[in-house]
Protein backbone atom coordinates (compact mmCIF):
# COMPACT_ATOMS: atom_id res chain seq x y z
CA UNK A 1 3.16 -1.21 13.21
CA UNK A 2 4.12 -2.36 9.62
CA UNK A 3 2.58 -1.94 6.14
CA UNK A 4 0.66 -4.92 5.13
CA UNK A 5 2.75 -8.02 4.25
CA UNK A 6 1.19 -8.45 0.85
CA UNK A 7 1.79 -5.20 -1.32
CA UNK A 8 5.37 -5.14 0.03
CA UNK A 9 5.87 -8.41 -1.78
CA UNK A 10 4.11 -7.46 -4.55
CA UNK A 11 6.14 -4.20 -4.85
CA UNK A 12 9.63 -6.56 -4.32
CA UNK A 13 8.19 -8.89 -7.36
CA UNK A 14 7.69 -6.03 -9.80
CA UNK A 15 10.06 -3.64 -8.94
CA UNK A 16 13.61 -3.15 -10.51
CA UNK A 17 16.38 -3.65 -7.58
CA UNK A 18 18.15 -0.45 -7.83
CA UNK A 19 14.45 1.52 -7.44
CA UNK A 20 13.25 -0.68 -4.29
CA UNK A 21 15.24 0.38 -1.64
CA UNK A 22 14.11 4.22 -2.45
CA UNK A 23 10.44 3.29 -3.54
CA UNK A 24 10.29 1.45 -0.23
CA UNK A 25 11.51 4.12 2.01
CA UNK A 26 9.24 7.12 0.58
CA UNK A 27 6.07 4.37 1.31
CA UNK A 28 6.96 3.45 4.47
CA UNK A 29 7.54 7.04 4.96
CA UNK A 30 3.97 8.29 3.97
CA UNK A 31 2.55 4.99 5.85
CA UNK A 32 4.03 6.20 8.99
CA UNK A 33 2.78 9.57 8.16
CA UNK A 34 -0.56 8.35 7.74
CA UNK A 35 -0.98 6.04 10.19
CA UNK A 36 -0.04 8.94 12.89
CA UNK A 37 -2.50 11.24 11.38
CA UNK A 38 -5.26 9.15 9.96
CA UNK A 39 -5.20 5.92 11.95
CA UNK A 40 -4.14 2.50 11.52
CA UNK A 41 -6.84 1.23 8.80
CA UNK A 42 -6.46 4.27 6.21
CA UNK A 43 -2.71 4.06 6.84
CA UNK A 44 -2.61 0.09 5.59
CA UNK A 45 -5.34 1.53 2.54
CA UNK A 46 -3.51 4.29 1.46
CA UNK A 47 -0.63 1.97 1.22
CA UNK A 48 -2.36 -0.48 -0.70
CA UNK A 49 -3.03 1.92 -3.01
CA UNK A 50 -0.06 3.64 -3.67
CA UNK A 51 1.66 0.21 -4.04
CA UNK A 52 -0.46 -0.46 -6.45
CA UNK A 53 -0.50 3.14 -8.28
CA UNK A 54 3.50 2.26 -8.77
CA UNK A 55 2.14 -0.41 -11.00
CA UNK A 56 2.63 1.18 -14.57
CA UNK A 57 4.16 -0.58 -17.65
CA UNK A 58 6.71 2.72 -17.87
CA UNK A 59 8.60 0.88 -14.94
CA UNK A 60 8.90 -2.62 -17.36
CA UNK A 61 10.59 -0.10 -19.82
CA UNK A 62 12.94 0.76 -17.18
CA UNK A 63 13.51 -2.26 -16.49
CA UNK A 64 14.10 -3.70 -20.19
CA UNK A 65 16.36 -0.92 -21.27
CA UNK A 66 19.18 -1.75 -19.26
């Protein structure tokens, strides 16, 4: 099983490109994690909203200082 289609492009749109690849990994880390303790549904939740707790303006800083 994946983590939903629609935070992972979300996540590609705002993220910078050197941070994806990592960011990525450590979500579809804890999603796997989750889904094997937890279940399926709270897995794709909890991913939603850790997608969206990446969300922060202090990552468009990063992102302009370069």
């Amino acid at each position: 099983m994946n983590p939903p289609k629609l935070p992972l492009r979300f996540l590609e749109w705002f993220c910078p490109d050197d941070l994806y690849e990592g960011i990525l990994g450590d979500l579809e880390e804890k999603f796997e994690e989750d889904r094997n303790l937890k279940g399926l549904r709270t897995a794709r939740r909890n991913f939603r909203w850790n997608v969206l707790r990446l969300f922060h303006p202090s990552i468009f800083y990063a992102i302009n200082s370069d």
